[in-house]
C-alpha atoms as a PDB file:
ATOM      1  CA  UNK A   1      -6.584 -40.548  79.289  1.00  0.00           C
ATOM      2  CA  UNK A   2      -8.390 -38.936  76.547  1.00  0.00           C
ATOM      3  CA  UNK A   3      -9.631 -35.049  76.853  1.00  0.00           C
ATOM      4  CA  UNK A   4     -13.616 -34.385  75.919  1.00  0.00           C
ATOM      5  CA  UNK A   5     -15.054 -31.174  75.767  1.00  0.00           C
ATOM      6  CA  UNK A   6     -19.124 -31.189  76.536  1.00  0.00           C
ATOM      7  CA  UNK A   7     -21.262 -28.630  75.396  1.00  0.00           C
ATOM      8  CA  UNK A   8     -24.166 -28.150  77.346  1.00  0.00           C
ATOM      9  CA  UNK A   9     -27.149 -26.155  76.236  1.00  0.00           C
ATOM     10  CA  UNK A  10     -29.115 -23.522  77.389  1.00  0.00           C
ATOM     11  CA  UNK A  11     -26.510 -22.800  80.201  1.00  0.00           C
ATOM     12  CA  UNK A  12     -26.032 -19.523  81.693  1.00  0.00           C
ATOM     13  CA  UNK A  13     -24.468 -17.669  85.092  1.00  0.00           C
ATOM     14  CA  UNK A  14     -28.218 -17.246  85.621  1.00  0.00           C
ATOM     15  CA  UNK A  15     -29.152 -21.064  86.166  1.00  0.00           C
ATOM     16  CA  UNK A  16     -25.694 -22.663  86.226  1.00  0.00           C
ATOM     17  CA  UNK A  17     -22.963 -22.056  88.627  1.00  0.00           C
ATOM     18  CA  UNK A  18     -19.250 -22.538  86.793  1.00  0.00           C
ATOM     19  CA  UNK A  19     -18.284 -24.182  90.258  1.00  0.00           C
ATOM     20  CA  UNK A  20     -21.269 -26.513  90.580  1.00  0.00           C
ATOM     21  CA  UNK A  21     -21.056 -27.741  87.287  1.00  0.00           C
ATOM     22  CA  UNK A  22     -17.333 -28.494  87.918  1.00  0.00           C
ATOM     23  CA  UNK A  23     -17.762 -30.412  91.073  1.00  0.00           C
ATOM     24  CA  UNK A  24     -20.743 -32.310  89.860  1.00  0.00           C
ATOM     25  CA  UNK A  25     -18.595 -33.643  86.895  1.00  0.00           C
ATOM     26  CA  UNK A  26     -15.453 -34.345  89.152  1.00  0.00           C
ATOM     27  CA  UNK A  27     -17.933 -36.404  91.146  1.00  0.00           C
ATOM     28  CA  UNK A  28     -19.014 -38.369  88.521  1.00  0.00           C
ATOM     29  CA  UNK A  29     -15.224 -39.234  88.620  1.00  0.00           C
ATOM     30  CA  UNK A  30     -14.093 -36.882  85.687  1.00  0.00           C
ATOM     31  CA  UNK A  31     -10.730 -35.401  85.723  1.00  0.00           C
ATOM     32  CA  UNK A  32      -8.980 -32.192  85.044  1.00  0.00           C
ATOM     33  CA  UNK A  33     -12.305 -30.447  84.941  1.00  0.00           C
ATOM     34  CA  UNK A  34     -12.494 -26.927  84.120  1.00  0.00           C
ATOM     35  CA  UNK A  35     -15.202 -25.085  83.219  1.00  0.00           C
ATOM     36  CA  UNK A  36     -14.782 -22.266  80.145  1.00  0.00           C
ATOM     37  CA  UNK A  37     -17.109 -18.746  79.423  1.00  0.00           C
ATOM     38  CA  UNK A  38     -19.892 -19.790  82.198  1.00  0.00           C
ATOM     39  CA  UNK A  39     -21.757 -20.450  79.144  1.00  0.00           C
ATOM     40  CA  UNK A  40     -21.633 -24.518  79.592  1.00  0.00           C
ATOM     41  CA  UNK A  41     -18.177 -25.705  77.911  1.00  0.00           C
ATOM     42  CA  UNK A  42     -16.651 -28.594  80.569  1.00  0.00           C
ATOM     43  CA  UNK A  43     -13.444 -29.464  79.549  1.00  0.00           C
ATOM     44  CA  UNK A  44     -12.761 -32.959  81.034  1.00  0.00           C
ATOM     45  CA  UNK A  45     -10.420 -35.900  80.921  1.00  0.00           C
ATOM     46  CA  UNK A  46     -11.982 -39.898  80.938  1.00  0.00           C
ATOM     47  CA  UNK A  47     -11.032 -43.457  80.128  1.00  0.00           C
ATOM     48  CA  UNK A  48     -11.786 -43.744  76.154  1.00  0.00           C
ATOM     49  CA  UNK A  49     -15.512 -43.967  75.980  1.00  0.00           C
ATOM     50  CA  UNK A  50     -18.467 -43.613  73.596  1.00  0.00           C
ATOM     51  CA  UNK A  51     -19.583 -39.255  73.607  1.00  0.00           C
ATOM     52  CA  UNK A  52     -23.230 -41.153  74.150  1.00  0.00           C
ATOM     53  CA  UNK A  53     -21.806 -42.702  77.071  1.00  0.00           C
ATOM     54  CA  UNK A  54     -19.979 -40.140  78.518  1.00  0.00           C
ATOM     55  CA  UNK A  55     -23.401 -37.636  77.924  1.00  0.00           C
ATOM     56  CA  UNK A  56     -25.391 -39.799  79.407  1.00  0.00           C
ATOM     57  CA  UNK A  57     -23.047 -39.818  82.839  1.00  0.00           C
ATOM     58  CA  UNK A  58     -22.464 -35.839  83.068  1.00  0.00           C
ATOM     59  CA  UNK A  59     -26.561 -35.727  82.406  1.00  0.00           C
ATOM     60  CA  UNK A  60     -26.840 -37.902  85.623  1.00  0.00           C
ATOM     61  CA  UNK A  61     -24.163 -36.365  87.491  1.00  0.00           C
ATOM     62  CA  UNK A  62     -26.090 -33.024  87.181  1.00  0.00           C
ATOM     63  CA  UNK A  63     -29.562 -34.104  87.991  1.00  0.00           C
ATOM     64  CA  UNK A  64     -27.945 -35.565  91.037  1.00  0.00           C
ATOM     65  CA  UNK A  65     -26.014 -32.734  92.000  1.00  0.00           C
ATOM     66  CA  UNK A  66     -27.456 -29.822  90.855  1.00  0.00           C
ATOM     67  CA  UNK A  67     -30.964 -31.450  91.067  1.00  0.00           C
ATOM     68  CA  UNK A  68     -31.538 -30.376  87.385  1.00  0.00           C
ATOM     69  CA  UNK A  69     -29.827 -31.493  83.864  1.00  0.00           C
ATOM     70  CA  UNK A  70     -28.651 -29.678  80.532  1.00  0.00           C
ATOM     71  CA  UNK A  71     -28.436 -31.600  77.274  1.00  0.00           C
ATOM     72  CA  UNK A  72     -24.922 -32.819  76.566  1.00  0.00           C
ATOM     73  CA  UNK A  73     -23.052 -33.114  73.693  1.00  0.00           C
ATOM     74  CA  UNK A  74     -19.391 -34.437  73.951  1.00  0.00           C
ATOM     75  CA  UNK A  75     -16.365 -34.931  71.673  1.00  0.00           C
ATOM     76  CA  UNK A  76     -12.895 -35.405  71.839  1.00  0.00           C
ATOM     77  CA  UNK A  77     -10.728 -32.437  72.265  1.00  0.00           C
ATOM     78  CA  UNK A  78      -8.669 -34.000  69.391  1.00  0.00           C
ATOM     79  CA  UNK A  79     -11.465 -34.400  67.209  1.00  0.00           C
ATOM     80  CA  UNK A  80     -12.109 -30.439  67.498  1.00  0.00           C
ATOM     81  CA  UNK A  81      -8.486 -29.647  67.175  1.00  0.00           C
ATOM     82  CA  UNK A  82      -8.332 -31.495  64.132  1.00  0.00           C
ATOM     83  CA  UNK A  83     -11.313 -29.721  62.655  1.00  0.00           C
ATOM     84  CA  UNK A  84     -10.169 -26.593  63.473  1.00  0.00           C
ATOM     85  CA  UNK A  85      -6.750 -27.207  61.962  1.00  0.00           C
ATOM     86  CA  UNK A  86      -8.851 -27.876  58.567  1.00  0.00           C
ATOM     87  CA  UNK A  87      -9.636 -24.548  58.843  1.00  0.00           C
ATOM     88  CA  UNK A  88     -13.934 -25.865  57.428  1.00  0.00           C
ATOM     89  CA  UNK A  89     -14.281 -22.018  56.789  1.00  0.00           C
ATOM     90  CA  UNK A  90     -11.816 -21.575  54.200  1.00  0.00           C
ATOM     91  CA  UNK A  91     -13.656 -22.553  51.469  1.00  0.00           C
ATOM     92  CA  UNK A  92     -16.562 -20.049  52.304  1.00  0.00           C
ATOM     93  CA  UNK A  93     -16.075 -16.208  50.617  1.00  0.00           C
ATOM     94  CA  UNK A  94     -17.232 -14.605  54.222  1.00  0.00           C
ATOM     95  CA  UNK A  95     -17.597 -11.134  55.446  1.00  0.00           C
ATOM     96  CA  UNK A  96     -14.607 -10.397  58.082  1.00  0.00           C
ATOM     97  CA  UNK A  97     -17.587  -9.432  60.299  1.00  0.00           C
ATOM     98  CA  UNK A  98     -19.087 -12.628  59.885  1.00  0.00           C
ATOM     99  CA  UNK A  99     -19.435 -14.764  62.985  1.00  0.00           C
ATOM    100  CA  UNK A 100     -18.708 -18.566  62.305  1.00  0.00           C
ATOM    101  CA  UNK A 101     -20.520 -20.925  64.426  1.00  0.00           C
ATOM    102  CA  UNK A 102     -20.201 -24.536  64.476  1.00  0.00           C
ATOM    103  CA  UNK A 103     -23.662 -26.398  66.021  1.00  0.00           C
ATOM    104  CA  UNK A 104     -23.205 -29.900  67.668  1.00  0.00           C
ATOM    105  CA  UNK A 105     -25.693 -32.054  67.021  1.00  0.00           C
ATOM    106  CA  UNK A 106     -26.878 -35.264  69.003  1.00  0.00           C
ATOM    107  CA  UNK A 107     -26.736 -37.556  65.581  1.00  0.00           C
ATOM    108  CA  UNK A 108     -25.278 -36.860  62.320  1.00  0.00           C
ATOM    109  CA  UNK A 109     -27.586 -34.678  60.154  1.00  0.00           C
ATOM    110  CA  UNK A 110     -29.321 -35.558  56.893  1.00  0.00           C
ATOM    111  CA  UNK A 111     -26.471 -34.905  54.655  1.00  0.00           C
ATOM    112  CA  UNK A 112     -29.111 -34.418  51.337  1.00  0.00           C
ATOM    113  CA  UNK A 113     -30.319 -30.797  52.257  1.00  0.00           C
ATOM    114  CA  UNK A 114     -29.502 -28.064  49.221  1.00  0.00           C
ATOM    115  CA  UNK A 115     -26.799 -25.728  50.933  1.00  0.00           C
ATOM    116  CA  UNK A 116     -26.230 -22.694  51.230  1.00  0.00           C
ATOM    117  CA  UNK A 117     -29.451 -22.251  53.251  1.00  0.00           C
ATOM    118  CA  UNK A 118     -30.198 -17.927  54.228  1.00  0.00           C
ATOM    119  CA  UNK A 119     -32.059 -16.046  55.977  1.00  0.00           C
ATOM    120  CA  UNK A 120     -31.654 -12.904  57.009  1.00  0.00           C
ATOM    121  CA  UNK A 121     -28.234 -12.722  56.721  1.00  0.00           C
ATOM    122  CA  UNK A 122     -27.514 -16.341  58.317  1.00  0.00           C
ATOM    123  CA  UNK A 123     -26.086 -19.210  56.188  1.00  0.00           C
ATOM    124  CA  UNK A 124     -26.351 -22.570  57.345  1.00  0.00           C
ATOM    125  CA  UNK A 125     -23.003 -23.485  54.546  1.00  0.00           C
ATOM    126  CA  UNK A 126     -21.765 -27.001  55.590  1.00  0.00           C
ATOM    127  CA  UNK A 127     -22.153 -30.269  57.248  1.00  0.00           C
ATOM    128  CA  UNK A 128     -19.963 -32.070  58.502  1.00  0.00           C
ATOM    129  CA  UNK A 129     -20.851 -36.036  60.173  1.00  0.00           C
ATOM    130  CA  UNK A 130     -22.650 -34.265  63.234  1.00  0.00           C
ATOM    131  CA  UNK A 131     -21.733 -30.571  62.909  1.00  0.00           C
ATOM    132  CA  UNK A 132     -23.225 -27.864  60.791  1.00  0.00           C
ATOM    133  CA  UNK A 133     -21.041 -24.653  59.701  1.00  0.00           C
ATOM    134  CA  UNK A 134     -22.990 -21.848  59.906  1.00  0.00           C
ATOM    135  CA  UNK A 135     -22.494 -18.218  59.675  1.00  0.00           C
ATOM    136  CA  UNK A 136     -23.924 -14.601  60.719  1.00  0.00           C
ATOM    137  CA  UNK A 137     -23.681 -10.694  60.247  1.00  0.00           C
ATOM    138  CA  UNK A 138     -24.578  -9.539  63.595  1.00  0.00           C
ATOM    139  CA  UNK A 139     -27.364  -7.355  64.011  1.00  0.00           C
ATOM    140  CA  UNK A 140     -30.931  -6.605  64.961  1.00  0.00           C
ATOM    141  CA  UNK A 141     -32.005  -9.704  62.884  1.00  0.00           C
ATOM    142  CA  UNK A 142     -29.187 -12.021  65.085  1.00  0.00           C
ATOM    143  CA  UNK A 143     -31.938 -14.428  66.689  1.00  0.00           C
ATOM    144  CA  UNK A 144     -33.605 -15.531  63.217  1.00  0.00           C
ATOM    145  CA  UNK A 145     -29.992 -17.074  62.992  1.00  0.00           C
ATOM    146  CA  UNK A 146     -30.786 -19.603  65.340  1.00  0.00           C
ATOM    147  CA  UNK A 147     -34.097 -20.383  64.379  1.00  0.00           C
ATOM    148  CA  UNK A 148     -33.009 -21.835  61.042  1.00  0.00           C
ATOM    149  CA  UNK A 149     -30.569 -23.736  62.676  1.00  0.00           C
ATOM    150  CA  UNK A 150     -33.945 -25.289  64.744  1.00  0.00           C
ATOM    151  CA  UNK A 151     -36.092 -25.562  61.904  1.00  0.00           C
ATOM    152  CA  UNK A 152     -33.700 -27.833  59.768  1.00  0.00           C
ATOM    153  CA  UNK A 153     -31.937 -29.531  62.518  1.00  0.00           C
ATOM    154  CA  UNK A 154     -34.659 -29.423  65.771  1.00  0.00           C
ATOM    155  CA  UNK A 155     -33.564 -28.637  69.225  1.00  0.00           C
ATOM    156  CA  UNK A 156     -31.008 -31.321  70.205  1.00  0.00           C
ATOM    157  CA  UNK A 157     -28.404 -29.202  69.157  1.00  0.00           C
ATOM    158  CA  UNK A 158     -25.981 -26.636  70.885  1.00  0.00           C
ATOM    159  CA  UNK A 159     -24.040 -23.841  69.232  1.00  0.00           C
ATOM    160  CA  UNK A 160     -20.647 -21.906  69.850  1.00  0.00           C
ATOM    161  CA  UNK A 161     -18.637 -19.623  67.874  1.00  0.00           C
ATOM    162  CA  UNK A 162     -15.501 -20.800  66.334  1.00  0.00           C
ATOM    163  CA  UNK A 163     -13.663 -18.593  69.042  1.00  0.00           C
ATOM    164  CA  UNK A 164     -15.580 -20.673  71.630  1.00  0.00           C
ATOM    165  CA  UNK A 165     -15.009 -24.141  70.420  1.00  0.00           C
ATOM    166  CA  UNK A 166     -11.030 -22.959  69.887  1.00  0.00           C
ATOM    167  CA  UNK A 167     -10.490 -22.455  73.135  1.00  0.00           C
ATOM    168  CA  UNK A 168     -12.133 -25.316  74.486  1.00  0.00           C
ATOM    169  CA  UNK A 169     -10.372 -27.284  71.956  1.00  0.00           C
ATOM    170  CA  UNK A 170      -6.832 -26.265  73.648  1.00  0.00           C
ATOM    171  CA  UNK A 171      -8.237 -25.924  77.143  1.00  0.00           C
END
């Protein structure tokens, strides 16, 4: 059975329990589910499926168990090992205190924007199908990162670091 990883966003310890997420996806009949960073990475195992299809259940499963949803976006754990073992930073000159991020988004982006984009120390530097490389020097100016992100791609998006997604790449 195939491994998925979904990203959910906006999750938190403060309106998510790591437990209740896990047991609402192992109801929906998921399995080997283990939840990663209480920041909404499920880890899962299902008969091959569309990610659309396999969204679409965890999305129920949590309005029916936790009586509220988070937007999903799933792919295949081999799909992000794959991309990580292209190493889609390499080609960027990056500060070692640069955080990479990769965003999910829900449907592969416009591929005809002018990259580079910047602001305020962010870089939106790549797309790739339906995930943007981005990257950030932490500091005070952190958040505009993430509205840039928003402004070219909207809201049906979630991010993690590249430490994040490695993990739940392996998990």
């Amino acid at each position: 059975m195939p491994r998925y990883v979904a990203f959910l966003r906006g999750v938190s310890p403060m309106n998510a329990r790591m437990p209740e997420l896990r047991a609402c996806f192992e109801a929906e009949g998921f399995g080997e589910v283990r939840t990663l960073l209480s920041s909404g990475n499920v880890v899962f195992n299902a008969r091959s499926s569309s990610a659309s299809a396999l969204e679409r259940r965890a999305e129920r499963a949590m309005q029916a168990s936790l009586g509220r949803s988070f937007r999903t976006i799933v792919r295949r754990a081999a799909y992000l090992q794959e991309l990580l073992e292209a190493d889609p930073f390499a080609p960027f000159e990056l500060p070692a205190a640069a955080k990479r991020v990769i965003t999910f988004l829900g449907s592969p982006a416009d591929t005809r924007l002018a990259l580079p984009l910047e602001k305020d120390g962010a870089s939106i530097l790549a797309v790739i199908g339906s995930e943007v490389l981005a990257a950030y020097i932490p500091g005070p100016k952190a958040p505009s990162f993430m509205s840039l992100i928003e402004r070219k791609f909207g809201t049906d998006i979630t991010t993690r670091t590249l430490d994040t997604v490695r993990k739940c790449a392996s998990a």
